[in-house]
C-alpha atoms as a PDB file:
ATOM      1  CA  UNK A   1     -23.096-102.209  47.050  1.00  0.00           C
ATOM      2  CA  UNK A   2     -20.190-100.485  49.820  1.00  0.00           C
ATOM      3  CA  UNK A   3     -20.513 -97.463  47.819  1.00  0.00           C
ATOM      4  CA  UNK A   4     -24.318 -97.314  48.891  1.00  0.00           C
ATOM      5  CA  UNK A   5     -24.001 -99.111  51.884  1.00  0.00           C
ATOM      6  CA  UNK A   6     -21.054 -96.178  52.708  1.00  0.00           C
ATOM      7  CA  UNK A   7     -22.980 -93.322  51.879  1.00  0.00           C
ATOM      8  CA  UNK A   8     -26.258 -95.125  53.803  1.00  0.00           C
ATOM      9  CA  UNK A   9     -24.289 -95.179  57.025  1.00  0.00           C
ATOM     10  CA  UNK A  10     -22.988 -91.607  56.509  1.00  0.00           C
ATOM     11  CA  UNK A  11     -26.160 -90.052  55.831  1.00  0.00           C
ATOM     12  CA  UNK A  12     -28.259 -91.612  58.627  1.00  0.00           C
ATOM     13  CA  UNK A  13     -25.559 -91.039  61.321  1.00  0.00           C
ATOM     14  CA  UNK A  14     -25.696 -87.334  60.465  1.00  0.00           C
ATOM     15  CA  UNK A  15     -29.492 -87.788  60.387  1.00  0.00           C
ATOM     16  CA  UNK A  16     -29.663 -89.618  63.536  1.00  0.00           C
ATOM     17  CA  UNK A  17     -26.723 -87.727  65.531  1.00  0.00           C
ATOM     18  CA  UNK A  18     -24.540 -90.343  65.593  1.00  0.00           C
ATOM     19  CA  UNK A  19     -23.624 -93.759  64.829  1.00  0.00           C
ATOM     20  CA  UNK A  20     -25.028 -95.001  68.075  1.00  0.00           C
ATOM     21  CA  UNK A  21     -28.314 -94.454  67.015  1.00  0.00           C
ATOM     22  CA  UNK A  22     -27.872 -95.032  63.425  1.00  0.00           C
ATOM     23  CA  UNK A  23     -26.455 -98.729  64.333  1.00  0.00           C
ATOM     24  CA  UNK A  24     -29.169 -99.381  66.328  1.00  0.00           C
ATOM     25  CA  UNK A  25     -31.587 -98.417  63.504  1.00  0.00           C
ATOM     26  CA  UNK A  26     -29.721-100.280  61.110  1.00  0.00           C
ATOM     27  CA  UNK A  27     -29.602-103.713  63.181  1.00  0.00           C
ATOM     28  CA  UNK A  28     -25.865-103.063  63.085  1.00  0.00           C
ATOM     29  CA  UNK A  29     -23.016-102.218  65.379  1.00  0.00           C
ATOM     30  CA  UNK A  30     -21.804 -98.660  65.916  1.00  0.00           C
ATOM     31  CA  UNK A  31     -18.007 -99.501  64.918  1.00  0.00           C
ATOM     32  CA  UNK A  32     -19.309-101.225  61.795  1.00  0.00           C
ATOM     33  CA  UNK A  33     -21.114 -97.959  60.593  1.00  0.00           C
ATOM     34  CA  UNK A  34     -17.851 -96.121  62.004  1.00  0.00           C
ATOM     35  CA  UNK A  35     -15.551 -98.079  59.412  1.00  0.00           C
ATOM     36  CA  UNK A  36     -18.165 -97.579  56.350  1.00  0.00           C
ATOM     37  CA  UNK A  37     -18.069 -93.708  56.883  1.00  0.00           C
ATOM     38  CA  UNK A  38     -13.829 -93.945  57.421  1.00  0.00           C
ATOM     39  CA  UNK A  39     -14.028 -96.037  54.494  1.00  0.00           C
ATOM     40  CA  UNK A  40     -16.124 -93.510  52.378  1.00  0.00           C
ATOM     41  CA  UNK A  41     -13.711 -90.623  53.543  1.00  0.00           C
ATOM     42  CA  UNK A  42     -10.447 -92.403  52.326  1.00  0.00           C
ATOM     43  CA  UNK A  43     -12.237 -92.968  49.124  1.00  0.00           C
ATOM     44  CA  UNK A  44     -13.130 -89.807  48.592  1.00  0.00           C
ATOM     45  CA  UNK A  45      -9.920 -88.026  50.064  1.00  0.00           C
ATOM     46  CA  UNK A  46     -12.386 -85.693  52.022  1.00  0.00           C
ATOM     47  CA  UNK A  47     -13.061 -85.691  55.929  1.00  0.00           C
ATOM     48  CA  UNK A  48     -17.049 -85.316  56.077  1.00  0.00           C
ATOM     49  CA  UNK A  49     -17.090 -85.554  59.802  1.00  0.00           C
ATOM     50  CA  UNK A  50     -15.791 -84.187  62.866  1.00  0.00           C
ATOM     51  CA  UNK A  51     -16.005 -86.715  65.438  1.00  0.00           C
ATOM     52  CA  UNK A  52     -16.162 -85.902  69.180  1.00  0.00           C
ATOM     53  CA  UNK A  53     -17.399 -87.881  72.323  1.00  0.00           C
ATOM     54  CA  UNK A  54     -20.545 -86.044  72.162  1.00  0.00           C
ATOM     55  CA  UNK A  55     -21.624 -85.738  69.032  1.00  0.00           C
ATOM     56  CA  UNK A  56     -20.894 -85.883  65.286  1.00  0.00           C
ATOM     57  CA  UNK A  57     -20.336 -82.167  62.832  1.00  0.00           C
ATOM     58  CA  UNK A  58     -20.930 -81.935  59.073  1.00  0.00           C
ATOM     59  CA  UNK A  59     -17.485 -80.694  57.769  1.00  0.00           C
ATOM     60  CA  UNK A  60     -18.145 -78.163  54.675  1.00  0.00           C
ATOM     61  CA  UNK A  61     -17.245 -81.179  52.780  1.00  0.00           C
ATOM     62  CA  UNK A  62     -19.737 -83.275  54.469  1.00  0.00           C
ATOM     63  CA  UNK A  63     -22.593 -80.930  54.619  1.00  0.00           C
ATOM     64  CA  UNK A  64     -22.112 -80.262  50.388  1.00  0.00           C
ATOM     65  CA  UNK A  65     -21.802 -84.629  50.288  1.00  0.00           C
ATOM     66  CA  UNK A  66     -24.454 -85.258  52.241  1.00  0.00           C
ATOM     67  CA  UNK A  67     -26.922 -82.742  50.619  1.00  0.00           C
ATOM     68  CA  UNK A  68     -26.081 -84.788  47.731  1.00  0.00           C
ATOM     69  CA  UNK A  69     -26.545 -88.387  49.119  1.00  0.00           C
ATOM     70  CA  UNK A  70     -29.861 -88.004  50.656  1.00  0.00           C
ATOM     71  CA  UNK A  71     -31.980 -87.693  47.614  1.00  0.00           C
ATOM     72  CA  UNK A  72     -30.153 -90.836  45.833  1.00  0.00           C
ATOM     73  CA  UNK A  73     -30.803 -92.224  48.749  1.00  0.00           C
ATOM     74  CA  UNK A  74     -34.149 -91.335  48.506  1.00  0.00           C
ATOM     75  CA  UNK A  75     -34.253 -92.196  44.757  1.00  0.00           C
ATOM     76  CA  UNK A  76     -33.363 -95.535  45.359  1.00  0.00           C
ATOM     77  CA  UNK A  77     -35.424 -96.513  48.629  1.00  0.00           C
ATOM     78  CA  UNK A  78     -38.719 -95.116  45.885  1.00  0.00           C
ATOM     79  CA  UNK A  79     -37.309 -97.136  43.031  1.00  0.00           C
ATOM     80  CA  UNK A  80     -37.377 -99.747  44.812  1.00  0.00           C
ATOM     81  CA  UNK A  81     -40.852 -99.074  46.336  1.00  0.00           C
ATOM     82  CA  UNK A  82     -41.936 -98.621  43.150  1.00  0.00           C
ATOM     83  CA  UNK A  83     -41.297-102.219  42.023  1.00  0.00           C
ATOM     84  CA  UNK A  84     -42.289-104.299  44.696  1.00  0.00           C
ATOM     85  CA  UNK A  85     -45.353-102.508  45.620  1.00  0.00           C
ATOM     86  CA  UNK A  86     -46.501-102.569  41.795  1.00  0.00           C
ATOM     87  CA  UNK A  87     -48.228-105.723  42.599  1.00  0.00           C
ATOM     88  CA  UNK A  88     -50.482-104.717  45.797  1.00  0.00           C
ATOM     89  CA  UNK A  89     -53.637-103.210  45.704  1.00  0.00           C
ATOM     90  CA  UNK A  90     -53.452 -99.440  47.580  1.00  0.00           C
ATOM     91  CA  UNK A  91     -55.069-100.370  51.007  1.00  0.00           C
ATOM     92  CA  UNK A  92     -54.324 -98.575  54.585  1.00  0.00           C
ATOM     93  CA  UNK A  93     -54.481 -94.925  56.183  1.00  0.00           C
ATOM     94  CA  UNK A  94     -54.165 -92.290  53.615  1.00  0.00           C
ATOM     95  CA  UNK A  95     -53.286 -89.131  56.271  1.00  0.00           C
ATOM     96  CA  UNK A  96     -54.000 -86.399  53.810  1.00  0.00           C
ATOM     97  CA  UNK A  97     -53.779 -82.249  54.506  1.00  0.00           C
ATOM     98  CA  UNK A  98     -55.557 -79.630  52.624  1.00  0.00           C
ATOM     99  CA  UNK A  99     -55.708 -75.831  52.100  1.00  0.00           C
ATOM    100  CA  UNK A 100     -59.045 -74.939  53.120  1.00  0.00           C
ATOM    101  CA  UNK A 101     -61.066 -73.486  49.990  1.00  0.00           C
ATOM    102  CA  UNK A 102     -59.946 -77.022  48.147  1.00  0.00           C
ATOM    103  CA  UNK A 103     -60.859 -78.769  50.836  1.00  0.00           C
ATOM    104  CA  UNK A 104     -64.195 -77.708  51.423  1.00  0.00           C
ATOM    105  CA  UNK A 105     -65.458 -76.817  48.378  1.00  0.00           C
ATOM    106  CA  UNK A 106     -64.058 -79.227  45.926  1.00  0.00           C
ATOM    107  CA  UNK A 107     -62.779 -82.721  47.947  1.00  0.00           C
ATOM    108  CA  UNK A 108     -65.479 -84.112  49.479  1.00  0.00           C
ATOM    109  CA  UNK A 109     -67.675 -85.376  46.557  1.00  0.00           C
ATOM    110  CA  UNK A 110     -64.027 -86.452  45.099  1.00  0.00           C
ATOM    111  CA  UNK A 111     -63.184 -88.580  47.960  1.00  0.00           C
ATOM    112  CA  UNK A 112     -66.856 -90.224  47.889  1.00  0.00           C
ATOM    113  CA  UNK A 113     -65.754 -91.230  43.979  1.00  0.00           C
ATOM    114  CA  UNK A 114     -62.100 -92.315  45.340  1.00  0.00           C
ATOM    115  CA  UNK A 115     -63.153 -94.370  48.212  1.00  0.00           C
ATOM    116  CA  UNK A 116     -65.601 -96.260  46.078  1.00  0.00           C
ATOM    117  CA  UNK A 117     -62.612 -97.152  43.240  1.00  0.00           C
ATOM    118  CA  UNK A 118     -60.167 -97.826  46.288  1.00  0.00           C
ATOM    119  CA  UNK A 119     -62.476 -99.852  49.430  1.00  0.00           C
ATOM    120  CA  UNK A 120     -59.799-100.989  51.170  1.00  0.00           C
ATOM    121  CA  UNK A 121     -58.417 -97.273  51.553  1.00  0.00           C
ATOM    122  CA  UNK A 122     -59.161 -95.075  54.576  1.00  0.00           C
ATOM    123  CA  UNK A 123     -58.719 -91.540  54.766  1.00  0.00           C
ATOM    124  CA  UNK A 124     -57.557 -88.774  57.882  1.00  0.00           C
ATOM    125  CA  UNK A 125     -58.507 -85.372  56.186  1.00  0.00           C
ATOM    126  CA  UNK A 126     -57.074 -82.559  57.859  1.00  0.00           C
ATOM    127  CA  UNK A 127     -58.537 -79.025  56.743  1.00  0.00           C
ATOM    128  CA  UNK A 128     -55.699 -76.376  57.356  1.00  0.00           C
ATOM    129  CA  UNK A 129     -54.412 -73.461  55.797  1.00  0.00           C
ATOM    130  CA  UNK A 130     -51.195 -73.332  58.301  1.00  0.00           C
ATOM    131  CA  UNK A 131     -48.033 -73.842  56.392  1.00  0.00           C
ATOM    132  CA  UNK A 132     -46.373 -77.006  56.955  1.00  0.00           C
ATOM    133  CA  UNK A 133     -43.849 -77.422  59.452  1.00  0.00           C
ATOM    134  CA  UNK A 134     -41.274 -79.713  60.688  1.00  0.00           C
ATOM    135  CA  UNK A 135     -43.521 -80.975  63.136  1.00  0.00           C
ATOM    136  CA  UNK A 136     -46.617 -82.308  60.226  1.00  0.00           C
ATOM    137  CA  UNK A 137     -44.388 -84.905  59.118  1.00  0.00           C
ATOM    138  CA  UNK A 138     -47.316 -86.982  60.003  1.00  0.00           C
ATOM    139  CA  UNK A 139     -48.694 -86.439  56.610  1.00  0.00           C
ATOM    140  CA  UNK A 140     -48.547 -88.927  53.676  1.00  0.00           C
ATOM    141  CA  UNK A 141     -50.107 -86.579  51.092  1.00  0.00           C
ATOM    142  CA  UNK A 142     -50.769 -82.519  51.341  1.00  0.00           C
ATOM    143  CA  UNK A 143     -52.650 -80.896  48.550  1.00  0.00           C
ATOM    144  CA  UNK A 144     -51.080 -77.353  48.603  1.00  0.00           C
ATOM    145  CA  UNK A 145     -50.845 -74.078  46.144  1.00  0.00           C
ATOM    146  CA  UNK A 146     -48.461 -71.596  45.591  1.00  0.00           C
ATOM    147  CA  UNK A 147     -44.501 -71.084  45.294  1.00  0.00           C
ATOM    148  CA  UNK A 148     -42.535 -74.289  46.911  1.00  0.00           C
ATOM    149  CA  UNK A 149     -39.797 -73.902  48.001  1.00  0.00           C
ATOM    150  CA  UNK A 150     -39.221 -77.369  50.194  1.00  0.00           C
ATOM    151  CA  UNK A 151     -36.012 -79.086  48.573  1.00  0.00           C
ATOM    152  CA  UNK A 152     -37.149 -82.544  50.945  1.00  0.00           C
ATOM    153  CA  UNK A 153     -41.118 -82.438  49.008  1.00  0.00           C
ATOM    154  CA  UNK A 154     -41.532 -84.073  45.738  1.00  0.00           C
ATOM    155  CA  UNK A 155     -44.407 -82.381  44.283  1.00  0.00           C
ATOM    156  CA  UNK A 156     -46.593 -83.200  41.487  1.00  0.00           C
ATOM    157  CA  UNK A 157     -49.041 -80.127  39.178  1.00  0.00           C
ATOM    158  CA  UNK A 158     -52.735 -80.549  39.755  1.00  0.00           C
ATOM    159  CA  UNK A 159     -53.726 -77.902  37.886  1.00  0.00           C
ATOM    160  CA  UNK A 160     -54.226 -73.717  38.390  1.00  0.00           C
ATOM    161  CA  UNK A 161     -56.492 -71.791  39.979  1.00  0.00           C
ATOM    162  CA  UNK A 162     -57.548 -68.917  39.200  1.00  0.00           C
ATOM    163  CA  UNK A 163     -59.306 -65.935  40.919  1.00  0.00           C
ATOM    164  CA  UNK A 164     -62.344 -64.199  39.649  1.00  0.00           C
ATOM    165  CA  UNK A 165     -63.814 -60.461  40.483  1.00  0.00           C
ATOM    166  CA  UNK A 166     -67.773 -61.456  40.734  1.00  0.00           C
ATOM    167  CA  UNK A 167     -70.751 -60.086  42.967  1.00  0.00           C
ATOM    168  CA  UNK A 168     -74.804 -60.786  43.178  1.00  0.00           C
ATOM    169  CA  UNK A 169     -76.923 -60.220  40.545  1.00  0.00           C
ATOM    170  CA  UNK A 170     -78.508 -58.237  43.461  1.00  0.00           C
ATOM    171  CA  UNK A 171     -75.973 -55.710  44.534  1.00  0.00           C
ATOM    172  CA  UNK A 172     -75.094 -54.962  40.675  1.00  0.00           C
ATOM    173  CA  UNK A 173     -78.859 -54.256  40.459  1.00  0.00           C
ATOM    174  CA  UNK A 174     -78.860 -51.603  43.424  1.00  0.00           C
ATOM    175  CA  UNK A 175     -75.239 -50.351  42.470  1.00  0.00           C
ATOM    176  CA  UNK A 176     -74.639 -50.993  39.269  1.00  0.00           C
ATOM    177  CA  UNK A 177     -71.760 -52.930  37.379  1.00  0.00           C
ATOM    178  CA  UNK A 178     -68.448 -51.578  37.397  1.00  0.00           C
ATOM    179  CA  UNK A 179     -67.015 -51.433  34.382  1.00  0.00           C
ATOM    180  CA  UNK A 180     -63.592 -50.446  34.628  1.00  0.00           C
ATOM    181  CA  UNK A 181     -60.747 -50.678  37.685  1.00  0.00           C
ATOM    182  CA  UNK A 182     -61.622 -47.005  38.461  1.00  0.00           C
ATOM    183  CA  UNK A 183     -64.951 -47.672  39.289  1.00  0.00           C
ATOM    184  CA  UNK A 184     -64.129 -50.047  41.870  1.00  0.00           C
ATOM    185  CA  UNK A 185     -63.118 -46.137  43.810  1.00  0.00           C
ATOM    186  CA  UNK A 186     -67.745 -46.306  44.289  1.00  0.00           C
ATOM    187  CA  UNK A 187     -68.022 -49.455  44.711  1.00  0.00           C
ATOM    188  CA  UNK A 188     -68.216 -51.718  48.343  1.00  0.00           C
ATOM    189  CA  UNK A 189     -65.437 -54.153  48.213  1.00  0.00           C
ATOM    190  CA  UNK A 190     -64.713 -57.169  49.882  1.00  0.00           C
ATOM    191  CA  UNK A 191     -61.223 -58.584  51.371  1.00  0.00           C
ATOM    192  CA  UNK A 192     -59.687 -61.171  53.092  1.00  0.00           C
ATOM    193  CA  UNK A 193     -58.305 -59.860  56.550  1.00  0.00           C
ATOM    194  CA  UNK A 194     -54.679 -61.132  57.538  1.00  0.00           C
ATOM    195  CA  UNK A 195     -53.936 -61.038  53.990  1.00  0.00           C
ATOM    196  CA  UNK A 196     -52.821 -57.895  52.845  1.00  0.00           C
ATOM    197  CA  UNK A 197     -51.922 -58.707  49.127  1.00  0.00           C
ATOM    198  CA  UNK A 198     -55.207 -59.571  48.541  1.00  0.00           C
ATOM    199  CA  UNK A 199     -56.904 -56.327  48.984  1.00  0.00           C
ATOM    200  CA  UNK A 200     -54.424 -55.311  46.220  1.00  0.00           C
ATOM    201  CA  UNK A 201     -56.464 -56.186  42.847  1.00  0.00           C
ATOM    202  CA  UNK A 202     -54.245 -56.173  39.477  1.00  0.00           C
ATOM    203  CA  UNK A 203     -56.179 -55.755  36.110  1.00  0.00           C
ATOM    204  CA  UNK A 204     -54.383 -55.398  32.808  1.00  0.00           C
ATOM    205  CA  UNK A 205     -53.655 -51.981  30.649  1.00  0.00           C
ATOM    206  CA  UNK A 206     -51.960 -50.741  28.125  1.00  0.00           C
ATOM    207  CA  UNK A 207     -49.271 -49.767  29.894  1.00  0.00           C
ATOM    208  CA  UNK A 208     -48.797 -52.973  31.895  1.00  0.00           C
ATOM    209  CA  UNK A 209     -50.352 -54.604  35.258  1.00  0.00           C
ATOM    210  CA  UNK A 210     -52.098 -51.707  36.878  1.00  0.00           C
ATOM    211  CA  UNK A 211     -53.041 -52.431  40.574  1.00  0.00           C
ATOM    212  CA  UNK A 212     -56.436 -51.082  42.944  1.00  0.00           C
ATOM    213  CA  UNK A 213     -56.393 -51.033  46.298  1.00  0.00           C
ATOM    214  CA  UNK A 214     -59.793 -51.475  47.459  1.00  0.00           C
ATOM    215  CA  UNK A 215     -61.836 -50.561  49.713  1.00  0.00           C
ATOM    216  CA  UNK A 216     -65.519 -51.512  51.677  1.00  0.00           C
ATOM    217  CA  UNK A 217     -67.331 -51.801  54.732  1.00  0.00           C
ATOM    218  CA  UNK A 218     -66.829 -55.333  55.309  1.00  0.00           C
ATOM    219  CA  UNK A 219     -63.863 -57.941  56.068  1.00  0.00           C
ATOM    220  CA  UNK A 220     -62.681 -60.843  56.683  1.00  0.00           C
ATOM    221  CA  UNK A 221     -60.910 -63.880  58.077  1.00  0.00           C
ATOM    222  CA  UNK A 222     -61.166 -66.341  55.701  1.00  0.00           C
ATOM    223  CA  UNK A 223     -62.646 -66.513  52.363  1.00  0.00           C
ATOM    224  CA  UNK A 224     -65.957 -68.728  52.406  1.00  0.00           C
ATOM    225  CA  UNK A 225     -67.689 -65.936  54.759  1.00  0.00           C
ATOM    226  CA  UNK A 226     -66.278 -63.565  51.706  1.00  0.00           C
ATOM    227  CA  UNK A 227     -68.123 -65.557  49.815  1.00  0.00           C
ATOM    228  CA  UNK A 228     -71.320 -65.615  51.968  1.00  0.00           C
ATOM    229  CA  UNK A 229     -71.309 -61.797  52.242  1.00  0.00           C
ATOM    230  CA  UNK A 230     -70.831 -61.256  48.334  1.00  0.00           C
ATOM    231  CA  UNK A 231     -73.635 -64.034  47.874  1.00  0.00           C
ATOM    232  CA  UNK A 232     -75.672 -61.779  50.580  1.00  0.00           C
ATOM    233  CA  UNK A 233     -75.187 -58.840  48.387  1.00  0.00           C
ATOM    234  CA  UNK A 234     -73.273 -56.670  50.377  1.00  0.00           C
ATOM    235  CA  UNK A 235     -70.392 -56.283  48.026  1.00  0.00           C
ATOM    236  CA  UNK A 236     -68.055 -57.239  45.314  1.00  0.00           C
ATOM    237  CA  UNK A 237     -65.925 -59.916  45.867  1.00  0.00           C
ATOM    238  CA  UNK A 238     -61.980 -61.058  44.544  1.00  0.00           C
ATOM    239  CA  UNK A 239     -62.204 -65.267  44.706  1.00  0.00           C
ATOM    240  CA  UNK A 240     -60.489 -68.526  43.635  1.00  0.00           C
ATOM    241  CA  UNK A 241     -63.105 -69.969  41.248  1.00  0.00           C
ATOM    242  CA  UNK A 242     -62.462 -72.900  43.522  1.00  0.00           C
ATOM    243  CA  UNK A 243     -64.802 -70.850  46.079  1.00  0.00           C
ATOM    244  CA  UNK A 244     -66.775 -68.598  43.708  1.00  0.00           C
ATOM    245  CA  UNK A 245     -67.345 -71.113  40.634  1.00  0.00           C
ATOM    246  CA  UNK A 246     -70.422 -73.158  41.328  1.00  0.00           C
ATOM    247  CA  UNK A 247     -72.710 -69.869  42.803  1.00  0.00           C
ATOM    248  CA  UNK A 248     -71.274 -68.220  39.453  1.00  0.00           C
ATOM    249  CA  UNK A 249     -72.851 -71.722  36.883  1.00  0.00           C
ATOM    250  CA  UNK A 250     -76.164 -71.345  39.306  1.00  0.00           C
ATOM    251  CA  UNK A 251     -76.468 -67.483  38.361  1.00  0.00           C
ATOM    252  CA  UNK A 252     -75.524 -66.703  41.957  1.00  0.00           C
ATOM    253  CA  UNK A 253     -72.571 -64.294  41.238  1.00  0.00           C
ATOM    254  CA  UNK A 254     -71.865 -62.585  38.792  1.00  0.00           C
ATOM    255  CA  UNK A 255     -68.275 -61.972  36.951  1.00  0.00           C
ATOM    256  CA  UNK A 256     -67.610 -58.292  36.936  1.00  0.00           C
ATOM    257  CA  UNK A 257     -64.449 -56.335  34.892  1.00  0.00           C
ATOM    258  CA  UNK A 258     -63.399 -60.079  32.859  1.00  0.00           C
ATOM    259  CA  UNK A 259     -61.867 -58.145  30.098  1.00  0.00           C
ATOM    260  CA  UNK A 260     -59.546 -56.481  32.588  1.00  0.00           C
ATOM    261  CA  UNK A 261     -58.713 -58.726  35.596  1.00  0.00           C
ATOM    262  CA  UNK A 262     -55.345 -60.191  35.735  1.00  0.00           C
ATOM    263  CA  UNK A 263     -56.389 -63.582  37.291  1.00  0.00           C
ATOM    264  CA  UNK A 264     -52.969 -64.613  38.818  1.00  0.00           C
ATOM    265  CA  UNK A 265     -53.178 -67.950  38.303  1.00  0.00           C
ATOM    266  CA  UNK A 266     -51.875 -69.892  41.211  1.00  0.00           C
ATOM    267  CA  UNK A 267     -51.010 -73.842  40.625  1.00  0.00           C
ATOM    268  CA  UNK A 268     -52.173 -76.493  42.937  1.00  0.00           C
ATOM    269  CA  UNK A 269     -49.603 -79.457  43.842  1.00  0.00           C
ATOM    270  CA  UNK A 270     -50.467 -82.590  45.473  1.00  0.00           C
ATOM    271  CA  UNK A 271     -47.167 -82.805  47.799  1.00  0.00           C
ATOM    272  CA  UNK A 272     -45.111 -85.721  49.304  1.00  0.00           C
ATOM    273  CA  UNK A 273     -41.512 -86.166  51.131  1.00  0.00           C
ATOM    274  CA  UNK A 274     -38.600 -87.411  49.042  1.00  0.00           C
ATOM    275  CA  UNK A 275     -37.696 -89.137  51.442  1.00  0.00           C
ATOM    276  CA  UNK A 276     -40.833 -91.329  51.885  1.00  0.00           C
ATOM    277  CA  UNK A 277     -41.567 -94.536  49.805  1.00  0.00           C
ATOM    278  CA  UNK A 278     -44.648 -93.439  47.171  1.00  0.00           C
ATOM    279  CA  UNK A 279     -46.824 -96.151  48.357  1.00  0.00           C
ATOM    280  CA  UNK A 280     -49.976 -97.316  46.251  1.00  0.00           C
ATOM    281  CA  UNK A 281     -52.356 -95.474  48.560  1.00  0.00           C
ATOM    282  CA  UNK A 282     -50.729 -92.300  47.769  1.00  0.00           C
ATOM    283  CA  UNK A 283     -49.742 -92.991  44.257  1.00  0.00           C
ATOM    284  CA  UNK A 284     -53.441 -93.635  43.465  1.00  0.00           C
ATOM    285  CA  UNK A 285     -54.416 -90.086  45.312  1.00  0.00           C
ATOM    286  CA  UNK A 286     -52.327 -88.407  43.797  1.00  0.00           C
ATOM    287  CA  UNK A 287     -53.367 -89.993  39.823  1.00  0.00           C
ATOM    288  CA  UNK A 288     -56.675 -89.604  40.891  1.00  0.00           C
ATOM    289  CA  UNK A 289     -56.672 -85.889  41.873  1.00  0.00           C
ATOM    290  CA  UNK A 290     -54.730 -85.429  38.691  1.00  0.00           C
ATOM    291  CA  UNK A 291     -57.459 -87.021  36.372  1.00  0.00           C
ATOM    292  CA  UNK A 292     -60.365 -85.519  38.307  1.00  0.00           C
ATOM    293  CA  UNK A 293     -59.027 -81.994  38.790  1.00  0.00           C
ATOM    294  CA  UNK A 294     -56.543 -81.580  35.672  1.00  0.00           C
ATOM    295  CA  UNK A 295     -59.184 -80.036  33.841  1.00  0.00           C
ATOM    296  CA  UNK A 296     -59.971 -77.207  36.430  1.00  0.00           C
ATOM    297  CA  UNK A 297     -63.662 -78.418  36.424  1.00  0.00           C
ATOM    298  CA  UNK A 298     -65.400 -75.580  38.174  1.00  0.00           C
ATOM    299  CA  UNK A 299     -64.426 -73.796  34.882  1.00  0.00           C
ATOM    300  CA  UNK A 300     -66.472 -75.281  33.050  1.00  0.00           C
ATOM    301  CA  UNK A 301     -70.298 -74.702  32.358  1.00  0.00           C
END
């Protein structure tokens, strides 16, 4: 018990800026914290901080301790959490974020099934595809995709998604169907403006990943009105079967070049801070979009 209660007065005095501020979150006196983290520096035969009148500096020693401390820290505040909330039914505000593309294509009809296993929970969806910043701490739950690289997120696998070449059974009637990468040189191509890489399509060879940069008529700023122009006919389009998948089952679109594309899958994480108790609203969001989307369903026929 000192050695946590040690390293809990350390950590949120660096947290808070001092031990002023700490104390006073801790329903505790500022010399009392003081003598935990003096205490935890004889112990350890390190100085973690330099003290001053003003304010309080991580020591190299300090900043490598404390990098360590937080997440036990964390560990135990959700171990904890974990047992006494076992008992109670999820219930409250669930603020959840989402990428766009999942969030309008694929989450609403999910969240109809959720809220009717989980009454007592309410949601605040926010549709985004900013990254998270220091300032959306705000959020209980973000569904996200792509590389992580946030040491303070716990995040749990979905499932991936994966991106499909596809266009109208219309335009491949006027134009044609492409039917390898080279053709794509004649064809009207669609892209995603603001996004460079994606204008970059990689299909497989022989020799390895071969990439085509296309080219069309037509951009841009977000994917759905890709989608609406490729539905429209203007062109072939490069989309997350997220987006694409239900026009392709209704016949819509059409998957072009499947024997070459190099999908890239991408996974999707549902995402939470470490340092946050996983509460039974989020725990059952998070199981849910695991059971519902696990299986990638807009893969299916």
């Amino acid at each position: 018990m000192d050695r946590a209660a040690e390293m809990t007065a350390f950590v949120r005095a660096v947290e808070t800026g001092g031990f002023t501020a700490a104390a006073r979150e801790m329903n505790q006196t500022p010399s009392a914290l003081s003598k935990l983290v003096t205490r935890l520096e004889d112990r350890l035969g390190a100085r973690l901080l330099h003290r001053t009148t003003r304010r309080l500096q991580l020591t190299a020693e300090g900043e490598a301790f404390y990098a360590r401390a937080r997440p036990i820290l964390a560990a135990m505040d959700e171990a904890e959490a974990e047992v006494t909330q076992a008992g109670s039914s999820p219930r409250g505000l669930l603020r959840l974020r989402c990428s766009s593309a999942f969030g309008m294509h694929q989450l609403p009809s999910a969240i109809s099934r959720f809220l009717e296993r989980y009454p007592e929970i309410e949601i605040d969806l926010t549709v985004s595809d900013q990254p998270l910043g220091p300032q959306d701490d705000g959020f209980d739950l973000a569904i996200r995709n792509g590389p992580l690289d946030e040491s303070s997120m716990v995040a749990r696998r979905i499932c991936n998604l994966e991106r499909v070449i596809c266009a109208s059974p219309a335009y491949l009637k006027r134009h044609g169907r492409p039917e390898t990468p080279d053709d794509l040189q004649r064809h009207n191509c669609l892209w995603i403006t603001g996004l460079p890489a994606l204008r970059r399509w990689p299909f497989d060879t022989d020799e390895g990943i071969r990439v085509v940069h296309v080219s069309g008529n037509v951009a841009a700023n977000n994917a759905d009105t890709v989608l609406q122009l490729a539905l429209a006919g203007v062109g072939i389009a490069r989309l997350t079967e997220v987006i694409a998948g239900e026009a392709i089952r209704d016949g819509k679109l059409v998957p072009v070049l499947t024997d070459w594309h190099h999908v890239e899958p991408v996974t999707l994480y549902a995402t939470y801070p470490s340092n946050r108790n996983l509460s039974p609203k989020v725990r059952a969001m998070v199981d849910f979009l695991v059971e519902t989307f696990g299986h990638a369903p807009w893969q299916k026929d």
